[in-house]
PDB file of N, CA and C in Angstrom:
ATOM      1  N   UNK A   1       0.188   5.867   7.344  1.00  0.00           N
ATOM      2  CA  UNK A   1      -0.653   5.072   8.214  1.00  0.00           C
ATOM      3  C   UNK A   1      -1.420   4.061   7.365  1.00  0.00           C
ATOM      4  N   UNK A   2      -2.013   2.841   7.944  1.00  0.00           N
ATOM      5  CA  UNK A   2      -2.735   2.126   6.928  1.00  0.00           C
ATOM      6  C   UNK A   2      -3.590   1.181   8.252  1.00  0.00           C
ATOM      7  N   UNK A   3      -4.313   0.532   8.058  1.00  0.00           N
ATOM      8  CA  UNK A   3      -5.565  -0.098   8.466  1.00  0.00           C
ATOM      9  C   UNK A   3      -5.556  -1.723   8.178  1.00  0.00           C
ATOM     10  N   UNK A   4      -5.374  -1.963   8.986  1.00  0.00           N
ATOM     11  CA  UNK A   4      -5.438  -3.702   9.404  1.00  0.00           C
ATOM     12  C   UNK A   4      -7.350  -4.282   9.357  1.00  0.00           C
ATOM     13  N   UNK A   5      -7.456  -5.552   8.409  1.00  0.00           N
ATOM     14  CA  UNK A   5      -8.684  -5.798   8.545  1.00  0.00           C
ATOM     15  C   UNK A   5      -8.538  -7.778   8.829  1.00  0.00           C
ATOM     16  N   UNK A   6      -9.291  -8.309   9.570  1.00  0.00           N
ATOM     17  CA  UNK A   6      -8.879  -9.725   9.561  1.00  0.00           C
ATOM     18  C   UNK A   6      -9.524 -10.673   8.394  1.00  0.00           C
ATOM     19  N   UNK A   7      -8.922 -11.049   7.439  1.00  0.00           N
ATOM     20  CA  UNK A   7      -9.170 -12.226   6.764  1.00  0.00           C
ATOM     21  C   UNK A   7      -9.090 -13.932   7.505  1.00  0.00           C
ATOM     22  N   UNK A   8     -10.463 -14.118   7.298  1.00  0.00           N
ATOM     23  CA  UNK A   8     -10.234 -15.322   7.635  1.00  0.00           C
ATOM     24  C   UNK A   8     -11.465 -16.398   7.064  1.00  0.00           C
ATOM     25  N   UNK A   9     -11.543 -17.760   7.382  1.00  0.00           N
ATOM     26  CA  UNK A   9     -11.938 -18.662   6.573  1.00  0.00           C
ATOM     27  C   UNK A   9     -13.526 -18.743   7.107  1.00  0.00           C
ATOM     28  N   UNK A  10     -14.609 -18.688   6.502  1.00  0.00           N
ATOM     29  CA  UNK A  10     -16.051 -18.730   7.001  1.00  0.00           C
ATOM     30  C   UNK A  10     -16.120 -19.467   7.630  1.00  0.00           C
ATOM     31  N   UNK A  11     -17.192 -19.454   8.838  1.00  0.00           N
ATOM     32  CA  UNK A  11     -17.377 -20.395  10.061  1.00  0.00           C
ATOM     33  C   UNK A  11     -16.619 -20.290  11.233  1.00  0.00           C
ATOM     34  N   UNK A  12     -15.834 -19.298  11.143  1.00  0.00           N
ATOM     35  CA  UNK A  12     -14.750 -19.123  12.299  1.00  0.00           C
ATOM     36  C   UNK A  12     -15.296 -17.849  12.951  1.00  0.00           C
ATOM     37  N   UNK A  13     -15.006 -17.806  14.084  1.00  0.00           N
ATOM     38  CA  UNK A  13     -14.538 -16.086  14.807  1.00  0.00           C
ATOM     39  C   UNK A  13     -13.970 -15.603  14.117  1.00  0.00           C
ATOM     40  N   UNK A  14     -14.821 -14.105  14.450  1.00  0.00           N
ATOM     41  CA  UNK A  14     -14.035 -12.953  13.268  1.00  0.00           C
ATOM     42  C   UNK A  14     -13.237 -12.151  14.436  1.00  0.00           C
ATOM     43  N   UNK A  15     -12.032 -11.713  14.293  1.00  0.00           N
ATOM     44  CA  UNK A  15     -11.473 -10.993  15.357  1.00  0.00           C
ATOM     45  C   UNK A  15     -12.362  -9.617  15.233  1.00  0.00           C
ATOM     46  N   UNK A  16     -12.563  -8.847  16.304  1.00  0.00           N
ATOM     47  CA  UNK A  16     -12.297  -7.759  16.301  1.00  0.00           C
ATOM     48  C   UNK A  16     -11.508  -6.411  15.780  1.00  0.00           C
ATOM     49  N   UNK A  17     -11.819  -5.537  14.659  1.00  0.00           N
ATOM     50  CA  UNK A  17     -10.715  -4.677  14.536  1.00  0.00           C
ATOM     51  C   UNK A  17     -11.638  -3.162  13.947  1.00  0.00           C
ATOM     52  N   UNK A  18     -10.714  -2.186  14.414  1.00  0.00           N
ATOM     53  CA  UNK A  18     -11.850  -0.899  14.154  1.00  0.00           C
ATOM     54  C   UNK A  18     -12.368  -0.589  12.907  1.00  0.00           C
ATOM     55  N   UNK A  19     -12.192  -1.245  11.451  1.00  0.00           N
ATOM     56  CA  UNK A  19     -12.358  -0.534  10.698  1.00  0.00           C
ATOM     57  C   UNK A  19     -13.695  -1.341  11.100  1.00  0.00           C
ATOM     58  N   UNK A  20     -14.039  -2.515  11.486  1.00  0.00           N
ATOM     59  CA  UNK A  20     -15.218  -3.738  11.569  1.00  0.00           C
ATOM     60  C   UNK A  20     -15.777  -2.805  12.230  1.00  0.00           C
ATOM     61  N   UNK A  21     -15.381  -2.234  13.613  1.00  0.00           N
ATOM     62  CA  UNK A  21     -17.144  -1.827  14.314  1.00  0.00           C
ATOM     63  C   UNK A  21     -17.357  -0.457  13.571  1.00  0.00           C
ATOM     64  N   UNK A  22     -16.250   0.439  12.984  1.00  0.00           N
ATOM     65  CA  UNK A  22     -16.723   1.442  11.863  1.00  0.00           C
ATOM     66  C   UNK A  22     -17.893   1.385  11.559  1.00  0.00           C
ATOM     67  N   UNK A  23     -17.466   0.078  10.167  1.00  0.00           N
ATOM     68  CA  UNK A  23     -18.911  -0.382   9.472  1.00  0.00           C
ATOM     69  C   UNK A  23     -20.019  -0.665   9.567  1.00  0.00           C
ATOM     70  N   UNK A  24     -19.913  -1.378  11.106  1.00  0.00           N
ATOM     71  CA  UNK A  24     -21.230  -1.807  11.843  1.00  0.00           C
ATOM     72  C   UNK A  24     -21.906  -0.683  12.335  1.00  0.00           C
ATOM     73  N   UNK A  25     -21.299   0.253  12.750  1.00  0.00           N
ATOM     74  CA  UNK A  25     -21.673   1.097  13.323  1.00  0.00           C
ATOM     75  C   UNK A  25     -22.617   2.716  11.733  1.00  0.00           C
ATOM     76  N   UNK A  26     -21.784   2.377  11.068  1.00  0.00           N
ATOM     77  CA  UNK A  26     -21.851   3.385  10.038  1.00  0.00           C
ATOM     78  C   UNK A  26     -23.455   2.739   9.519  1.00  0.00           C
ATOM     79  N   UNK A  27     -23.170   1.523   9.126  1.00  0.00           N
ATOM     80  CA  UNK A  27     -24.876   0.375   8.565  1.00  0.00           C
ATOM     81  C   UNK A  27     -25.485  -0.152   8.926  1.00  0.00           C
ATOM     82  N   UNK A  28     -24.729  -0.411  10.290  1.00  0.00           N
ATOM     83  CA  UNK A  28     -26.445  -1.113  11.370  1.00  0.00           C
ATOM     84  C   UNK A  28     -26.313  -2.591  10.792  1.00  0.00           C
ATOM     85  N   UNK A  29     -25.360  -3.059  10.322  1.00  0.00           N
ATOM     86  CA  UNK A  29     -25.205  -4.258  10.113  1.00  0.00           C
ATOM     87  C   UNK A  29     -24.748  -5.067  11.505  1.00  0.00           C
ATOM     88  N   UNK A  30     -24.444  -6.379  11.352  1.00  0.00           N
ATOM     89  CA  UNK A  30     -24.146  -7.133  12.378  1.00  0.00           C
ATOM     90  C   UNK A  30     -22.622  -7.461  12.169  1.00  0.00           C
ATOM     91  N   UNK A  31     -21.998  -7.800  12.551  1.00  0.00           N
ATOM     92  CA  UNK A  31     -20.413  -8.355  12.951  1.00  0.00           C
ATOM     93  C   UNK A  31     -20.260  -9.364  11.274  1.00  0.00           C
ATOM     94  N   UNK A  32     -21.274 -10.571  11.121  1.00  0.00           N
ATOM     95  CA  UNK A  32     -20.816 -11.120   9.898  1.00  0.00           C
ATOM     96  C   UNK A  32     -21.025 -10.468   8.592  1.00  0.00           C
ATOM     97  N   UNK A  33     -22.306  -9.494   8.965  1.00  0.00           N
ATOM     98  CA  UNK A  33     -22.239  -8.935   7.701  1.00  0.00           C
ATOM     99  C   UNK A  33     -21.532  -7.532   7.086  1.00  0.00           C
ATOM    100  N   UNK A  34     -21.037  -7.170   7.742  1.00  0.00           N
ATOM    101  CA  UNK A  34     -20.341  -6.077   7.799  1.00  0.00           C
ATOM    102  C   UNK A  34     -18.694  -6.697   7.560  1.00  0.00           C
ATOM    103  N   UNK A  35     -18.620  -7.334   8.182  1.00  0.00           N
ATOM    104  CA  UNK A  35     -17.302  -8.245   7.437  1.00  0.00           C
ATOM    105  C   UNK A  35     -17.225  -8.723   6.168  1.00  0.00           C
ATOM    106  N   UNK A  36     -18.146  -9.522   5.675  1.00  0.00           N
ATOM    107  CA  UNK A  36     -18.504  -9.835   4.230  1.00  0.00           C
ATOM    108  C   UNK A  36     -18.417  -8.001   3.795  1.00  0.00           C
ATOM    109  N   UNK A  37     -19.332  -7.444   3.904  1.00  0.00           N
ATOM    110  CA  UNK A  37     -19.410  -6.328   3.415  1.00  0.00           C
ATOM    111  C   UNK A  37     -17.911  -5.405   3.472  1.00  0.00           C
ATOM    112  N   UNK A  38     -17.456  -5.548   4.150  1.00  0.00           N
ATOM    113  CA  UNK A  38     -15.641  -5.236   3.804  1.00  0.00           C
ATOM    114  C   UNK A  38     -14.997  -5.902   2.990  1.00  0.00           C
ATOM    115  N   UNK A  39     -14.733  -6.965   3.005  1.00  0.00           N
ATOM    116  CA  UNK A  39     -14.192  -7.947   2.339  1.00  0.00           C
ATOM    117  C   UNK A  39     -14.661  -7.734   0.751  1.00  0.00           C
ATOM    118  N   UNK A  40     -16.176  -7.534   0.694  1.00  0.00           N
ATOM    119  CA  UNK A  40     -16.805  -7.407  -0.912  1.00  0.00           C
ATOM    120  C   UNK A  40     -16.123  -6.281  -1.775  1.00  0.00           C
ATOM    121  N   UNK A  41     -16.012  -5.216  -0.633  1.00  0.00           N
ATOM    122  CA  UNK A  41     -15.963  -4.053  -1.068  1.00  0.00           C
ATOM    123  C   UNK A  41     -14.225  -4.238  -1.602  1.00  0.00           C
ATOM    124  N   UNK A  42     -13.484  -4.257  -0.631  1.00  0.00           N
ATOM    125  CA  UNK A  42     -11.909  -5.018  -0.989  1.00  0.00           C
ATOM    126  C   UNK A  42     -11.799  -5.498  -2.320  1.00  0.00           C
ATOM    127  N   UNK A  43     -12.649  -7.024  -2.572  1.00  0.00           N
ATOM    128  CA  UNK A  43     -12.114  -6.940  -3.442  1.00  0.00           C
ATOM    129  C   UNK A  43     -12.683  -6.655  -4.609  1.00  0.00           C
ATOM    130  N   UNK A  44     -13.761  -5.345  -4.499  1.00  0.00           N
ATOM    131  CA  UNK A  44     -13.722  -4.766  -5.628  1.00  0.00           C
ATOM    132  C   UNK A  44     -12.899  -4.256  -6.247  1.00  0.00           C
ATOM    133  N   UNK A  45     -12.669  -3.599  -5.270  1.00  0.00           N
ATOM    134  CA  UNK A  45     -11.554  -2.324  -5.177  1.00  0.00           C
ATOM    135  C   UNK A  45     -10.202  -2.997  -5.838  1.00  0.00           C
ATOM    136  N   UNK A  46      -9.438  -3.670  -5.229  1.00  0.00           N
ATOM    137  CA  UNK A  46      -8.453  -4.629  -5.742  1.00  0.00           C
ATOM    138  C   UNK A  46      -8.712  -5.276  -7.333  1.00  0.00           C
ATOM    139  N   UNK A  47     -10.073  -5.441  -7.612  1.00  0.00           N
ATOM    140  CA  UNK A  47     -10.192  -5.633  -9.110  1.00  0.00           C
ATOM    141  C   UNK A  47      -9.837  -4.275  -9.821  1.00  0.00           C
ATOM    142  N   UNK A  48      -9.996  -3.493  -9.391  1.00  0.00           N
ATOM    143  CA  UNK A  48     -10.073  -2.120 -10.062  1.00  0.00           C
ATOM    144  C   UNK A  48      -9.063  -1.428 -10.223  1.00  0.00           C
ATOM    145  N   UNK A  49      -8.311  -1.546  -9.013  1.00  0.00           N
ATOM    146  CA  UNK A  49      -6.676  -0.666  -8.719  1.00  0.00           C
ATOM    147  C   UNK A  49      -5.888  -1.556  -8.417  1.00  0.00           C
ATOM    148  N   UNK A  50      -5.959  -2.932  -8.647  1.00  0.00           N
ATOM    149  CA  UNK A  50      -4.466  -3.829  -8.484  1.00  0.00           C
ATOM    150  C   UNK A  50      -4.639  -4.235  -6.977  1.00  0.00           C
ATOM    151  N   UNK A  51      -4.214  -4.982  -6.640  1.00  0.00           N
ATOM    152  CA  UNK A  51      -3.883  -5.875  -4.906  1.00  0.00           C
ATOM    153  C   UNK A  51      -2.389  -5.102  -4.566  1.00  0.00           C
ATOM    154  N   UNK A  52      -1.643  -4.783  -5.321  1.00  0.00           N
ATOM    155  CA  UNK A  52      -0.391  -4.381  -5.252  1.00  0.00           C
ATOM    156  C   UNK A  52      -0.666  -3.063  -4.805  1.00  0.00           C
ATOM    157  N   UNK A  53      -2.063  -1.799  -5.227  1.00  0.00           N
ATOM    158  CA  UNK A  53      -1.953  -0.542  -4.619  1.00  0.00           C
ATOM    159  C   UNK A  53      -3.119  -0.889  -4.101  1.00  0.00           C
ATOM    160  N   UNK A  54      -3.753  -1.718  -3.515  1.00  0.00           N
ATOM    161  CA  UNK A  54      -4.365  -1.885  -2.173  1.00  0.00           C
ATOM    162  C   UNK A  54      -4.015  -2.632  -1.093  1.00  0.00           C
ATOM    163  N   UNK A  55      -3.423  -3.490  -1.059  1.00  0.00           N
ATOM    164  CA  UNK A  55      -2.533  -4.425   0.091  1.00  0.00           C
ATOM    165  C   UNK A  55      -1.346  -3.587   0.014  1.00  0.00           C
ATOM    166  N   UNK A  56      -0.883  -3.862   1.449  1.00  0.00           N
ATOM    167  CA  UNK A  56       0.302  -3.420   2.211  1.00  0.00           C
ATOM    168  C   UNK A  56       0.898  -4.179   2.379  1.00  0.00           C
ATOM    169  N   UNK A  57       0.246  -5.210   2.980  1.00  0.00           N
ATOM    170  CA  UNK A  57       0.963  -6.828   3.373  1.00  0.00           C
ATOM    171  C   UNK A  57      -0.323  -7.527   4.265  1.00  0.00           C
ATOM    172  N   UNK A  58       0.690  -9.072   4.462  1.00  0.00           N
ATOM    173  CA  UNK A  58      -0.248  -9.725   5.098  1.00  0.00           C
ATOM    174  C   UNK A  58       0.333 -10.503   6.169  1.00  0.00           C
ATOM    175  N   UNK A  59      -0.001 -10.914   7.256  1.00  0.00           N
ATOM    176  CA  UNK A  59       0.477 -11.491   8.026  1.00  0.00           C
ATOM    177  C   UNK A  59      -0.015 -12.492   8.985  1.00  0.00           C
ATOM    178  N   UNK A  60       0.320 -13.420   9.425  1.00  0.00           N
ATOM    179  CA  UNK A  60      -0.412 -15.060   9.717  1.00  0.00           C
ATOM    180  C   UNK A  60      -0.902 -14.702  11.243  1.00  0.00           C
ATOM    181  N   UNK A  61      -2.651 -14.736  11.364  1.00  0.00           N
ATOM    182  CA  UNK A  61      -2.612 -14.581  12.540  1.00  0.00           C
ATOM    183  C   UNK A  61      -2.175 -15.277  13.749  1.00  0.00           C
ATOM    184  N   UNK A  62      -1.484 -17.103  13.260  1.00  0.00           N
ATOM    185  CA  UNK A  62      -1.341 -17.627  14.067  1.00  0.00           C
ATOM    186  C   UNK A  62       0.283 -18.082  13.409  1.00  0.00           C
ATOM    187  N   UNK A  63       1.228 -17.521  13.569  1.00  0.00           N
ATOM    188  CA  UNK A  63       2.973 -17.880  12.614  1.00  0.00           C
ATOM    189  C   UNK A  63       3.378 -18.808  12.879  1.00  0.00           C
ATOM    190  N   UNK A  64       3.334 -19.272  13.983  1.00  0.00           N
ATOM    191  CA  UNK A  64       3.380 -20.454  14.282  1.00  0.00           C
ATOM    192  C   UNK A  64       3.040 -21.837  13.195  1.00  0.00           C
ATOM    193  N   UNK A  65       2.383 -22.025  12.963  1.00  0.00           N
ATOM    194  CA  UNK A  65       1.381 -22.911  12.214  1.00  0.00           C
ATOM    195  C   UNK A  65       1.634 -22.881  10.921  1.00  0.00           C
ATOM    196  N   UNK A  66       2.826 -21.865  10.268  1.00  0.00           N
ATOM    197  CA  UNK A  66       3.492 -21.954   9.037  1.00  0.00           C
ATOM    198  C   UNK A  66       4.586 -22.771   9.191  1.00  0.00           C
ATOM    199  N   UNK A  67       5.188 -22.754  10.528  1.00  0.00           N
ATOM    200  CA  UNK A  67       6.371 -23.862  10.565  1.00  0.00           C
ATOM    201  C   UNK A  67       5.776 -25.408  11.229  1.00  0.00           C
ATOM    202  N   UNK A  68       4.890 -25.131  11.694  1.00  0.00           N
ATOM    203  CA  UNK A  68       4.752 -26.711  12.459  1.00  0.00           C
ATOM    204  C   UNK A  68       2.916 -26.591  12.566  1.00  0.00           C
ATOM    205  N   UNK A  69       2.402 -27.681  11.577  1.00  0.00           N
ATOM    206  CA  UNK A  69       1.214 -27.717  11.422  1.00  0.00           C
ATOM    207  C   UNK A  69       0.285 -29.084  11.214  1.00  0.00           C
ATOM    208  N   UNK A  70       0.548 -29.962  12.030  1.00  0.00           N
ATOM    209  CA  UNK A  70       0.204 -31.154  11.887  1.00  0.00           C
ATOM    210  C   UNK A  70      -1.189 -31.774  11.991  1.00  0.00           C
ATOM    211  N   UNK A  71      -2.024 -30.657  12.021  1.00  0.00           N
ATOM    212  CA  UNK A  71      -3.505 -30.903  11.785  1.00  0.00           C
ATOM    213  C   UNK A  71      -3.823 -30.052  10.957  1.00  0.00           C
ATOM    214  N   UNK A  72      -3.006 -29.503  10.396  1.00  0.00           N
ATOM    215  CA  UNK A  72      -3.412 -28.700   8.673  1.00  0.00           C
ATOM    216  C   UNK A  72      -4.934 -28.090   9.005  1.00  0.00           C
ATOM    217  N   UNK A  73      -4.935 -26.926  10.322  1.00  0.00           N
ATOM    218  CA  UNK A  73      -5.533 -26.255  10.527  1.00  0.00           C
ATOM    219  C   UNK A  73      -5.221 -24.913   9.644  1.00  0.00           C
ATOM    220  N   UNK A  74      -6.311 -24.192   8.983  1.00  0.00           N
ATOM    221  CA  UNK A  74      -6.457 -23.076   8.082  1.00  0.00           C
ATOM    222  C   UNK A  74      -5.406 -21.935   9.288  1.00  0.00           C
ATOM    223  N   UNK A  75      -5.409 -21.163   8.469  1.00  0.00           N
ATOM    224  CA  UNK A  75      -4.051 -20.229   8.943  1.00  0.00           C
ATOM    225  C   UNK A  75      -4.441 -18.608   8.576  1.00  0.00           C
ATOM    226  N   UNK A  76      -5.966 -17.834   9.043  1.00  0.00           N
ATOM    227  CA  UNK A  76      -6.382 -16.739   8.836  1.00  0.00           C
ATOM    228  C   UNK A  76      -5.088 -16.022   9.017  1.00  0.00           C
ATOM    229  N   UNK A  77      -5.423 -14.690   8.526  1.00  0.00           N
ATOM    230  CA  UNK A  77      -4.222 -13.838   8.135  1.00  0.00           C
ATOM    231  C   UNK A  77      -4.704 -12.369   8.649  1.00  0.00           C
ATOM    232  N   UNK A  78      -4.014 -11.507   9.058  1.00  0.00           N
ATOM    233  CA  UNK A  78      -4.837  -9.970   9.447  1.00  0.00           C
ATOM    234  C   UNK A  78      -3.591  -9.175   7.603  1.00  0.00           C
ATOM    235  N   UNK A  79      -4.928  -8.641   7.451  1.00  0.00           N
ATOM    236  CA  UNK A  79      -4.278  -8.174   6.152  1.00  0.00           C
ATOM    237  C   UNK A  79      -4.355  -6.585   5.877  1.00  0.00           C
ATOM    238  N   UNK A  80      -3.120  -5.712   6.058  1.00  0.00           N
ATOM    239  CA  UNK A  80      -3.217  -4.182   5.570  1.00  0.00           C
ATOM    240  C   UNK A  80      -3.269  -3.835   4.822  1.00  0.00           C
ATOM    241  N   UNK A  81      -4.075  -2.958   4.595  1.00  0.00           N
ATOM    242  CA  UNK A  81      -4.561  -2.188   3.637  1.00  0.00           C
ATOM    243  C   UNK A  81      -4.306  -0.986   3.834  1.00  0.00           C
ATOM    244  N   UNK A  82      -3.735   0.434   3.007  1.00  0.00           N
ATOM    245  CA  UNK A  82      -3.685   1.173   2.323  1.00  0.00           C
ATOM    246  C   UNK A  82      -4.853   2.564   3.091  1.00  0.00           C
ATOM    247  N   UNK A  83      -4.707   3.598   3.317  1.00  0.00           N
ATOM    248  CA  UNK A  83      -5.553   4.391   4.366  1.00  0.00           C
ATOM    249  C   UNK A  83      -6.576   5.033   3.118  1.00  0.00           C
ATOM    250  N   UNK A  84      -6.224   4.677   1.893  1.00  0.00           N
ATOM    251  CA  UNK A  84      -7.385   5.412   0.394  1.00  0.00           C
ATOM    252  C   UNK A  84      -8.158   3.648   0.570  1.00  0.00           C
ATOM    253  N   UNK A  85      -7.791   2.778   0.665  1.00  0.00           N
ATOM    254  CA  UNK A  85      -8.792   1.386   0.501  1.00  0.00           C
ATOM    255  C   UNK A  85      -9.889   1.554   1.982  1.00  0.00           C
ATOM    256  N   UNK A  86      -9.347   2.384   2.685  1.00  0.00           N
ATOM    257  CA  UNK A  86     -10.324   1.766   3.624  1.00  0.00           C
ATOM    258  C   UNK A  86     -11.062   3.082   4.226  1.00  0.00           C
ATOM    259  N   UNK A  87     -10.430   4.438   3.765  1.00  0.00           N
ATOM    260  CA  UNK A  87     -11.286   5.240   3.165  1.00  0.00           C
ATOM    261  C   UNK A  87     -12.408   5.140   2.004  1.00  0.00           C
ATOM    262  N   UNK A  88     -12.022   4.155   1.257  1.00  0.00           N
ATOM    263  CA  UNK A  88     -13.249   3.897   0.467  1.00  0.00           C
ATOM    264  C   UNK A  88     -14.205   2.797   0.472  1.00  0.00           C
ATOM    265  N   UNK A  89     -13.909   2.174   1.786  1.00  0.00           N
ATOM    266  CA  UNK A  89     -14.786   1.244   2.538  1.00  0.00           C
ATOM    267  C   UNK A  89     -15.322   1.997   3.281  1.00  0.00           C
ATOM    268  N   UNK A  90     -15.267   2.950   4.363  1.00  0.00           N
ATOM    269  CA  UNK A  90     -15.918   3.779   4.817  1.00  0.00           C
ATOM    270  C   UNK A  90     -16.994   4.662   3.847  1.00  0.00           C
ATOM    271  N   UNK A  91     -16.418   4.828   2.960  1.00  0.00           N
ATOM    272  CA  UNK A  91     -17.317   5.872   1.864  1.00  0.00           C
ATOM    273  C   UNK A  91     -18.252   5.228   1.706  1.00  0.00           C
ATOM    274  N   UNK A  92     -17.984   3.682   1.392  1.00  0.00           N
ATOM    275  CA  UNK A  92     -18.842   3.063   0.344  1.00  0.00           C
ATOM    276  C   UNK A  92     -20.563   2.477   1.627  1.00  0.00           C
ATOM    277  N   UNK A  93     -19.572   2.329   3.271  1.00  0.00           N
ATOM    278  CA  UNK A  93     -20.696   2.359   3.492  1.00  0.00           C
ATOM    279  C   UNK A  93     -21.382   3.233   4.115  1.00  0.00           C
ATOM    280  N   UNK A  94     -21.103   4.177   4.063  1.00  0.00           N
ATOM    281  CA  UNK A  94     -21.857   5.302   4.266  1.00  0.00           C
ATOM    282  C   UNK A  94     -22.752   5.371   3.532  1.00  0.00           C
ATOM    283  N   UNK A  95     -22.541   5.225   2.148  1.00  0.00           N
ATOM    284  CA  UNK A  95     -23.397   5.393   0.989  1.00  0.00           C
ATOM    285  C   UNK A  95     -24.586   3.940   1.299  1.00  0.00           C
ATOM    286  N   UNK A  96     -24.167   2.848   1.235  1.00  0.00           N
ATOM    287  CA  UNK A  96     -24.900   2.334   2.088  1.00  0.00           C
ATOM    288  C   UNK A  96     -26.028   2.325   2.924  1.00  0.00           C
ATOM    289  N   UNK A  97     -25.376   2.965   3.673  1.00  0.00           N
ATOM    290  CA  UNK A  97     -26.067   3.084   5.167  1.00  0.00           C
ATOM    291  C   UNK A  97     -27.278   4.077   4.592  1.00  0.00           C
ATOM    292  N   UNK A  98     -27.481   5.040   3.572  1.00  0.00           N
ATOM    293  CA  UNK A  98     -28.281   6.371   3.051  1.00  0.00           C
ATOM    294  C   UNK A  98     -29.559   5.515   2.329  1.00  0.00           C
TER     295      UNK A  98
END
């Protein structure tokens, strides 16, 4: 099993996805910061254990827009992660949240 989180470019809507209201819910944070706060934690983690044993893959939230893109609009991505990466996003904000 592994855990989908949305990457995408600041200033935009953040989609919705469970590990997000997790966090919010675990720290009492708000929607942007709890996103940053995933994302931070990521790529700690990825400094530490490689992108290769924390990414799963990545995929274009809009695919379209890789073949035909004529206003060279940014192209957020929902990106999986690994069920130990986002176990240790949960950990980390728990610890957090204390």
């Amino acid at each position: 099993m592994s855990t989908d989180i949305y990457s995408h470019t600041g200033g935009r809507t953040i989609a919705t996805y469970p590990l997000l209201t997790e966090v919010q819910t675990l720290t009492g944070l708000n929607r942007d910061e709890a996103h940053n706060f995933i994302h931070a934690t990521l790529d700690q983690l990825i400094a530490e254990d490689g992108e290769e044993n924390v990414v799963v893959s990545q995929r274009p939230d809009r695919p379209g827009l890789l073949a035909n893109n004529p206003l060279d609009l940014t192209v957020d991505h929902w990106t999986t992660i690994t069920d130990d990466a986002a176990e240790f996003i949960r950990a980390t904000a728990t610890e957090h949240a204390e």
